[in-house]
C-alpha atoms as a PDB file:
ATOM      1  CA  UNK A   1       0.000   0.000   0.000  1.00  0.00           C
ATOM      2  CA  UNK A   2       2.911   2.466   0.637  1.00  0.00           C
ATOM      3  CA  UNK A   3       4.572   1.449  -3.219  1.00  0.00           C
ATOM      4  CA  UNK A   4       0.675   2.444  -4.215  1.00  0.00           C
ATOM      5  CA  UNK A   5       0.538   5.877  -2.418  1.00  0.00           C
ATOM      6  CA  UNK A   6       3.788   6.825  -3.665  1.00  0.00           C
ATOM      7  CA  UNK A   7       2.362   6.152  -7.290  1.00  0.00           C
ATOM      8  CA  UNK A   8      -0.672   7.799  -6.757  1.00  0.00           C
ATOM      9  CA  UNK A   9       1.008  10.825  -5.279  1.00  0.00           C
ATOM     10  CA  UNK A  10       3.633  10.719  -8.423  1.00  0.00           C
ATOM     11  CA  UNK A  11       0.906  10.791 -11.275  1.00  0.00           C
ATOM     12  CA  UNK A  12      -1.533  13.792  -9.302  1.00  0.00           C
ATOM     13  CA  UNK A  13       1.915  16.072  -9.123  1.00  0.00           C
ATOM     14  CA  UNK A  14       2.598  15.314 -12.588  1.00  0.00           C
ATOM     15  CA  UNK A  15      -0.857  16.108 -14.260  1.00  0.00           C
ATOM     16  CA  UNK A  16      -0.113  18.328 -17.054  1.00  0.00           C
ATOM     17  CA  UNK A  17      -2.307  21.370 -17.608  1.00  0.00           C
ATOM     18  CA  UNK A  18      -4.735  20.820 -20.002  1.00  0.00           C
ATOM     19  CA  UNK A  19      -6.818  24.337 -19.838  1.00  0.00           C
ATOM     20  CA  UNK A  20      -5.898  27.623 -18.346  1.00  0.00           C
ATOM     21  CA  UNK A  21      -9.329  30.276 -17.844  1.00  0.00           C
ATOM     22  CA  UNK A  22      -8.463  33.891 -17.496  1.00  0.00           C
ATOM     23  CA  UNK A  23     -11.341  36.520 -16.724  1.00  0.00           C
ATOM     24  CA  UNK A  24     -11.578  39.759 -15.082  1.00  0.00           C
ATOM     25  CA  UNK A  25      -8.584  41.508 -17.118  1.00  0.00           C
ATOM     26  CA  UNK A  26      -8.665  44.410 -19.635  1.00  0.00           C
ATOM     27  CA  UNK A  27      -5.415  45.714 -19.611  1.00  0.00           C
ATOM     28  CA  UNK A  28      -2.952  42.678 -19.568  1.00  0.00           C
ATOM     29  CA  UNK A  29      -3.675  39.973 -22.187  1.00  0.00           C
ATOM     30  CA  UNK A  30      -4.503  36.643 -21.953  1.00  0.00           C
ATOM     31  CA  UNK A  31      -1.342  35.958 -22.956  1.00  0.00           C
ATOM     32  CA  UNK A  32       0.505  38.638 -20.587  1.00  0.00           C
ATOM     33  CA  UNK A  33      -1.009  36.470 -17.992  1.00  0.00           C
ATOM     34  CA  UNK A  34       0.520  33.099 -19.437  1.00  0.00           C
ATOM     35  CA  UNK A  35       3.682  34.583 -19.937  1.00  0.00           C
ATOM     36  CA  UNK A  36       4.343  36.150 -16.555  1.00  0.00           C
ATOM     37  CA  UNK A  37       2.849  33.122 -14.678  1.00  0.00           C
ATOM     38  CA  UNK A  38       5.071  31.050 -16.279  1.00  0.00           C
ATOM     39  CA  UNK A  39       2.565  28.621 -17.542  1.00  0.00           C
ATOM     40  CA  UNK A  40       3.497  29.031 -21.337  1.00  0.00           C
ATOM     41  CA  UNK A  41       4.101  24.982 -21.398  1.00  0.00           C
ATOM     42  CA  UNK A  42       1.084  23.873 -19.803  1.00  0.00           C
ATOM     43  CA  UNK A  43       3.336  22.655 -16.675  1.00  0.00           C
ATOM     44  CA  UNK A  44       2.839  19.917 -14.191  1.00  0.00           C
ATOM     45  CA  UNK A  45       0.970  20.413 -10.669  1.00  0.00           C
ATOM     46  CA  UNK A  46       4.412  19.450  -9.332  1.00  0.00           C
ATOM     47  CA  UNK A  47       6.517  22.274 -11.298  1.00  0.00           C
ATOM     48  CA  UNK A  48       3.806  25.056 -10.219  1.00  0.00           C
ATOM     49  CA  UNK A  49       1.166  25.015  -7.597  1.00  0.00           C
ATOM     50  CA  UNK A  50      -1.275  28.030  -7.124  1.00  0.00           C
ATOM     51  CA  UNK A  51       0.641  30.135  -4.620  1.00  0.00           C
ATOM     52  CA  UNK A  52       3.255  30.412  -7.246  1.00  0.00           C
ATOM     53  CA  UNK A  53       1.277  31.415  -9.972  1.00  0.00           C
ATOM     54  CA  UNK A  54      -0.477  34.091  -8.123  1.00  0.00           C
ATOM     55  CA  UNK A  55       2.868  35.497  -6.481  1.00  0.00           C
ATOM     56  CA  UNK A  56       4.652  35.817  -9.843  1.00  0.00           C
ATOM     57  CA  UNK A  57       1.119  37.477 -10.912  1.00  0.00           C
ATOM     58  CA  UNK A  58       0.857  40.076  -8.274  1.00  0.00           C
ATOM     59  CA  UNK A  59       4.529  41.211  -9.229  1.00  0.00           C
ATOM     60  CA  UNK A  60       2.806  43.231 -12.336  1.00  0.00           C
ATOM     61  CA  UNK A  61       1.880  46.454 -11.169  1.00  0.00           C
ATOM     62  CA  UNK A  62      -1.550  45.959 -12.804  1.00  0.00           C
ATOM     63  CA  UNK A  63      -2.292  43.182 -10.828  1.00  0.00           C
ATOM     64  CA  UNK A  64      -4.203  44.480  -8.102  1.00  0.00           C
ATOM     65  CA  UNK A  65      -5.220  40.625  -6.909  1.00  0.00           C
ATOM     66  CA  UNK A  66      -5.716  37.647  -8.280  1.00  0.00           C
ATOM     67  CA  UNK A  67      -7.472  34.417  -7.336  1.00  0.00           C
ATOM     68  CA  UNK A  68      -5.722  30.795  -8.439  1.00  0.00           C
ATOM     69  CA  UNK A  69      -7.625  27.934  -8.691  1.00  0.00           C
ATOM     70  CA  UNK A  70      -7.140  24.419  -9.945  1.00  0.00           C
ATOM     71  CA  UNK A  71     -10.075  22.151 -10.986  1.00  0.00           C
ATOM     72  CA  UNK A  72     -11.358  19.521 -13.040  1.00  0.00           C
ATOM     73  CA  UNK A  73      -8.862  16.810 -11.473  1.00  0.00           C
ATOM     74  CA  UNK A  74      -6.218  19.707 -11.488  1.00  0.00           C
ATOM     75  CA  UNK A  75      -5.861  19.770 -15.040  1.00  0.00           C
ATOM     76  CA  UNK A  76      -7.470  23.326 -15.466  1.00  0.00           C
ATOM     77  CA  UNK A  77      -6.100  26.573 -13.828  1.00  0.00           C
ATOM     78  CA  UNK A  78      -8.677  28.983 -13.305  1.00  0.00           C
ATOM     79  CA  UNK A  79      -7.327  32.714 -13.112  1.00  0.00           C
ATOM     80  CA  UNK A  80      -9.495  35.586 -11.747  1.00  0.00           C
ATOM     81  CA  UNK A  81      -7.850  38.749 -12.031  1.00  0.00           C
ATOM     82  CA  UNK A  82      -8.509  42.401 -10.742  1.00  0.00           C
ATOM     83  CA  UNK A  83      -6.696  44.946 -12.494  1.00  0.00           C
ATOM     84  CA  UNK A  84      -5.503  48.781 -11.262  1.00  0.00           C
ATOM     85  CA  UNK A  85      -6.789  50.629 -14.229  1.00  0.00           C
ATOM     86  CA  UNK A  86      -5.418  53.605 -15.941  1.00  0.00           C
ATOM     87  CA  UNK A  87      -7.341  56.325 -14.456  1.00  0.00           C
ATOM     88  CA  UNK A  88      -5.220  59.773 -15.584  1.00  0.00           C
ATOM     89  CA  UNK A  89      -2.846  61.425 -17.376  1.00  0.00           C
ATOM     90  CA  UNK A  90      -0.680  63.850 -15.679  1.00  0.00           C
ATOM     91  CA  UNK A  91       0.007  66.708 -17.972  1.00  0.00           C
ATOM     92  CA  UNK A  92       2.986  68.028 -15.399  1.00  0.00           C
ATOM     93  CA  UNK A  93       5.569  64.813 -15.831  1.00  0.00           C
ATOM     94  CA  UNK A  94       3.424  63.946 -19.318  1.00  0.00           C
ATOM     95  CA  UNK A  95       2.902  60.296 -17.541  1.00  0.00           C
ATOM     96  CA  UNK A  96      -0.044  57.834 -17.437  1.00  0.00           C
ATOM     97  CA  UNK A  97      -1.311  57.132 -13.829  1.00  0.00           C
ATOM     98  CA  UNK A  98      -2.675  54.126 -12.591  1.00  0.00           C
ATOM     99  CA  UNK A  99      -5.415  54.011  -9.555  1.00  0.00           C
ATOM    100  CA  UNK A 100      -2.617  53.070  -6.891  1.00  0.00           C
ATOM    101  CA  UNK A 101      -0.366  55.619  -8.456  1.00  0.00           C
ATOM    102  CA  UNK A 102       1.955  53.953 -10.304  1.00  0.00           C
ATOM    103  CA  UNK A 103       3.518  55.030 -13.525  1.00  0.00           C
ATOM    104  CA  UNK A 104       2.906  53.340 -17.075  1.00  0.00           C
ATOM    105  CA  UNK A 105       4.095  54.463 -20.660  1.00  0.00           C
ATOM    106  CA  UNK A 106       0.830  53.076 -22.248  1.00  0.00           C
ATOM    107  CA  UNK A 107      -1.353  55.632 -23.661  1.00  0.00           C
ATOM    108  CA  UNK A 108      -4.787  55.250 -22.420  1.00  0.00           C
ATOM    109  CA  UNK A 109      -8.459  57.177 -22.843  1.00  0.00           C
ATOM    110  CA  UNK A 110      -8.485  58.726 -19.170  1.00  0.00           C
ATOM    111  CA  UNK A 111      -8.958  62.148 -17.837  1.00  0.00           C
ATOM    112  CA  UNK A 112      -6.079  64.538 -17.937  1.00  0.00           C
ATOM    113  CA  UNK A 113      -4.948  66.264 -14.793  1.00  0.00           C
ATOM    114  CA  UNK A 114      -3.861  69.267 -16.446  1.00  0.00           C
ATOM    115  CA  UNK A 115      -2.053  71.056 -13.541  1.00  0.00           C
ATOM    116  CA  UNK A 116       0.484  70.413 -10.556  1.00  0.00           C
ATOM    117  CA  UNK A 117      -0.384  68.787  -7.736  1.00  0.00           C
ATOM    118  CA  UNK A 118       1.429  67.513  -4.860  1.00  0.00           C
ATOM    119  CA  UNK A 119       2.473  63.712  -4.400  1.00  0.00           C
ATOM    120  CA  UNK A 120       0.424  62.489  -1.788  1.00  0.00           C
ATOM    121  CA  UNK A 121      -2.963  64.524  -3.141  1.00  0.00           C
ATOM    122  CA  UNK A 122      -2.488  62.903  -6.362  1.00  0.00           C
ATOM    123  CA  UNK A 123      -2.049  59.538  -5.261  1.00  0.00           C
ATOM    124  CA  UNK A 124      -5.338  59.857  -3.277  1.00  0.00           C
ATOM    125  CA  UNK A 125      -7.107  61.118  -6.910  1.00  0.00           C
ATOM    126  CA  UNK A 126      -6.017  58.060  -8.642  1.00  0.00           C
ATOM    127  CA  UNK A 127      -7.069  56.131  -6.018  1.00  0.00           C
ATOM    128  CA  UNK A 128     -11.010  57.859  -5.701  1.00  0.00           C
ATOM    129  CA  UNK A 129     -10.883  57.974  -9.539  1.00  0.00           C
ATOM    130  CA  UNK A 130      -9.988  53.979  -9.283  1.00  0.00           C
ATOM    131  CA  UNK A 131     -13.453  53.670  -7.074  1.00  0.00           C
ATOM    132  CA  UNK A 132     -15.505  55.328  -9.998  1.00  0.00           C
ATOM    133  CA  UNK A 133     -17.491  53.198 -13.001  1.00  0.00           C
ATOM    134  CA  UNK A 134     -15.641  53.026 -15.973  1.00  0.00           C
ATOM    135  CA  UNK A 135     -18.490  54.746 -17.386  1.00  0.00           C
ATOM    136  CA  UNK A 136     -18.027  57.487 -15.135  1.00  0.00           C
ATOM    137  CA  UNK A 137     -14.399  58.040 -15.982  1.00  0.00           C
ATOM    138  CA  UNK A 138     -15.062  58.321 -19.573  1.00  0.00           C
ATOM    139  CA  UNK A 139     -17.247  61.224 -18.727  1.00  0.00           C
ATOM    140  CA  UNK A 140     -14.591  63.310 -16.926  1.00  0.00           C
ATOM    141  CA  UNK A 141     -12.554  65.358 -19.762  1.00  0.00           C
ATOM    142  CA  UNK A 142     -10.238  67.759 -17.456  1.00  0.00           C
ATOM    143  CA  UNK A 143      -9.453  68.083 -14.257  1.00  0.00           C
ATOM    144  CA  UNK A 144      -7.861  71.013 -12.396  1.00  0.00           C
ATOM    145  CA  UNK A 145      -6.375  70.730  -8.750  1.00  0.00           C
ATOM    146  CA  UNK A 146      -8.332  74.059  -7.580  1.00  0.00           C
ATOM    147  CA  UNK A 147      -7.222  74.251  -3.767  1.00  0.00           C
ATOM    148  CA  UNK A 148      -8.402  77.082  -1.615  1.00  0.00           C
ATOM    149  CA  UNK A 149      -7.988  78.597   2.199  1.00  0.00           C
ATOM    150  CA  UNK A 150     -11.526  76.638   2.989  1.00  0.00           C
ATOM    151  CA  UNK A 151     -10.587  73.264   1.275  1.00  0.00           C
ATOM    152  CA  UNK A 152      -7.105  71.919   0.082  1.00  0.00           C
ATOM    153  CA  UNK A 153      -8.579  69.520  -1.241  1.00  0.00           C
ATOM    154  CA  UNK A 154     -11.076  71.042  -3.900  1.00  0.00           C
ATOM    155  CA  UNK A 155     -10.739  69.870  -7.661  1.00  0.00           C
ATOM    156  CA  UNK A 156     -12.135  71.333 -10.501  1.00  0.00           C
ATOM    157  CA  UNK A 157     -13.741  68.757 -13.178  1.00  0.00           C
ATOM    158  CA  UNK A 158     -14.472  69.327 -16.603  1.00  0.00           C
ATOM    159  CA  UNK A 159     -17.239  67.491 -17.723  1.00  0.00           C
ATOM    160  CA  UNK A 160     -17.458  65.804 -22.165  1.00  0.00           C
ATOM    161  CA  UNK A 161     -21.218  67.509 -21.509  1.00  0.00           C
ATOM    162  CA  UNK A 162     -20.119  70.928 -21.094  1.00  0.00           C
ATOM    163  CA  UNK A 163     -20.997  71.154 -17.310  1.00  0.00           C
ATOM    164  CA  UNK A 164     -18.265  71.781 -14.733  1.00  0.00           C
ATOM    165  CA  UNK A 165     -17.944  70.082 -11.296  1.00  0.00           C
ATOM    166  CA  UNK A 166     -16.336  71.725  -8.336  1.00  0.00           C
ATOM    167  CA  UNK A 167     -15.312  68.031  -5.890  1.00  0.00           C
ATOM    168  CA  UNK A 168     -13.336  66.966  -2.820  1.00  0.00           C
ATOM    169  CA  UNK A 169     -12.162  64.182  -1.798  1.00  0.00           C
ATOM    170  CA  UNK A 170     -14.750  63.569   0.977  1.00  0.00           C
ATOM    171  CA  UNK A 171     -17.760  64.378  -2.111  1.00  0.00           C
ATOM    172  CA  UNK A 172     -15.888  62.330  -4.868  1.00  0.00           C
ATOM    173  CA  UNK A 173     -17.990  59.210  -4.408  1.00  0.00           C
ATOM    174  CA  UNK A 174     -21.143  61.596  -5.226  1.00  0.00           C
ATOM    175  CA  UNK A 175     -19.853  61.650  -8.679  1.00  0.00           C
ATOM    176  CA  UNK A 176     -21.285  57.597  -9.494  1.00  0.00           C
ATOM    177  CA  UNK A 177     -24.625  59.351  -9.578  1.00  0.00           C
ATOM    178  CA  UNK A 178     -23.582  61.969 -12.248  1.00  0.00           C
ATOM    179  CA  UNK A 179     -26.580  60.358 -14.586  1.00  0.00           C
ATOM    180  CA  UNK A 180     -28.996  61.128 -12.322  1.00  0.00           C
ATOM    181  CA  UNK A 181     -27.692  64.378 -11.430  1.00  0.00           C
ATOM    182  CA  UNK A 182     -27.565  65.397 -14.867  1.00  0.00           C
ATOM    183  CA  UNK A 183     -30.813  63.900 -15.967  1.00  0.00           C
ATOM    184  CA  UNK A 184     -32.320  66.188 -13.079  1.00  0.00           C
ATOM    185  CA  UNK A 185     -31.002  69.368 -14.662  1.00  0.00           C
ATOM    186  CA  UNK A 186     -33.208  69.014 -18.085  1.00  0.00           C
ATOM    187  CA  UNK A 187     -30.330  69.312 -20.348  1.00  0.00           C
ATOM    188  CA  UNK A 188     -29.389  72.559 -18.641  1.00  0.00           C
ATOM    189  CA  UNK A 189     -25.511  73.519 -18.133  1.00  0.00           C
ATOM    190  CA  UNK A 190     -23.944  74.800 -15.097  1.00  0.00           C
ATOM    191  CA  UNK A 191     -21.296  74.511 -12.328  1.00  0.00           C
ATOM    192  CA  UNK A 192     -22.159  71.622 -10.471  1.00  0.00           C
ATOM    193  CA  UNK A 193     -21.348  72.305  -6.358  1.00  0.00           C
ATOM    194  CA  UNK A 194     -20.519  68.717  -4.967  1.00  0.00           C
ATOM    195  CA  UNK A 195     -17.866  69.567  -2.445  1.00  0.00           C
ATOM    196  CA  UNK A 196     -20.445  71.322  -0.459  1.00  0.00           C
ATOM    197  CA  UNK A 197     -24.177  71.852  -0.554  1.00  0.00           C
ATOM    198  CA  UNK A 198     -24.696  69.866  -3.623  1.00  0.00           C
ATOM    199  CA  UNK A 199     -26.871  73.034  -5.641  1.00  0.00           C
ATOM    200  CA  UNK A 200     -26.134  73.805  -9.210  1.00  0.00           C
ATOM    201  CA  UNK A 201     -24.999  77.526 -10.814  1.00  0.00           C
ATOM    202  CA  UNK A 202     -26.843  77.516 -14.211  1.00  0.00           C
ATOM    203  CA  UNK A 203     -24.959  79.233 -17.025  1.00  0.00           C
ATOM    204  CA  UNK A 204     -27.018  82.430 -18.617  1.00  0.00           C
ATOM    205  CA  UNK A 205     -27.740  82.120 -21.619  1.00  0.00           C
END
């Protein structure tokens, strides 16, 4: 029986791979994800267990976590993948921003921060811009660091619609009802007051 569990224990650790399932990514490719894991030659369980994968995948910086699993008698890895999205470009150092701050070359459809603003205010931004809907992101166009006496940490937001938002980082996660708020207005255009008071300054006409 002892000759039989070593056996058994020899053939599970050397099942091959026989499927690999990615989901959740945008931004790194399928094959990104093969390539940095390592898993390029379907390997054994033996030559790369779970913990492995997911620690050579959480080196990328646009990993933000990922989830290894292995089913189907081990032969399949499952890969679930949550990515830190591009989320600004920084007209000051001309550099894409991720939403925990890191740099990346990449060019990317994201709102541009179009003035200086200190280190540790920006990486907050990325980081409340990395909270927002994708959909919402895509609405911002511009976005000015505007900080006053009352509030250091007022921005100014241009909006693709033509309105203009005045934010903080305490109002930011107002901004995931913009729809609504917009839809309320009746296709007017204004200044939209979400860092205090939430009431709207309508442009004349």
């Amino acid at each position: 029986s002892m000759i039989f569990l070593v056996i058994f224990v020899y053939c599970v650790f050397n099942i091959k791979t026989k499927n690999i399932f990615i989901e959740g990514n945008m931004y790194l490719s399928d094959q990104n994800i093969i390539d940095e894991a390592d898993l390029k030659d379907y390997p054994t369980l033996l030559s790369t267990n779970s913990k492995k994968i997911k620690s050579k995948l959480e080196d990328n910086i646009y990993v933000k976590k990922v989830d290894v699993t292995r089913t189907n008698l081990f032969q399949t890895i499952n890969i679930k993948v949550e990515e830190n999205k591009p989320v600004l470009f920084y007209e000051y150092d001309n550099i894409y921003l991720l939403e925990n701050g890191e740099k990346v070359e990449k060019k990317y459809d994201v709102p541009i921060l179009i003035n200086q603003t200190p280190e540790d205010k920006l990486k907050k931004l990325t980081s409340k811009l990395g909270n927002l809907d994708d959909d919402i992101i895509g609405r911002i166009s511009e976005i000015r660091y505007f900080p006053t006496e009352a509030d250091e940490d007022l921005f100014y937001l241009t909006m693709v619609d033509g309105n203009y938002i005045y934010i903080n980082f305490n109002s930011f996660d107002k901004l995931d009802y913009y729809v609504e708020i917009v839809r309320n207005l009746n296709n007017k255009k204004g200044i939209i007051h979400l860092d205090s008071g939430n009431y709207l300054e309508l442009f004349k006409n």
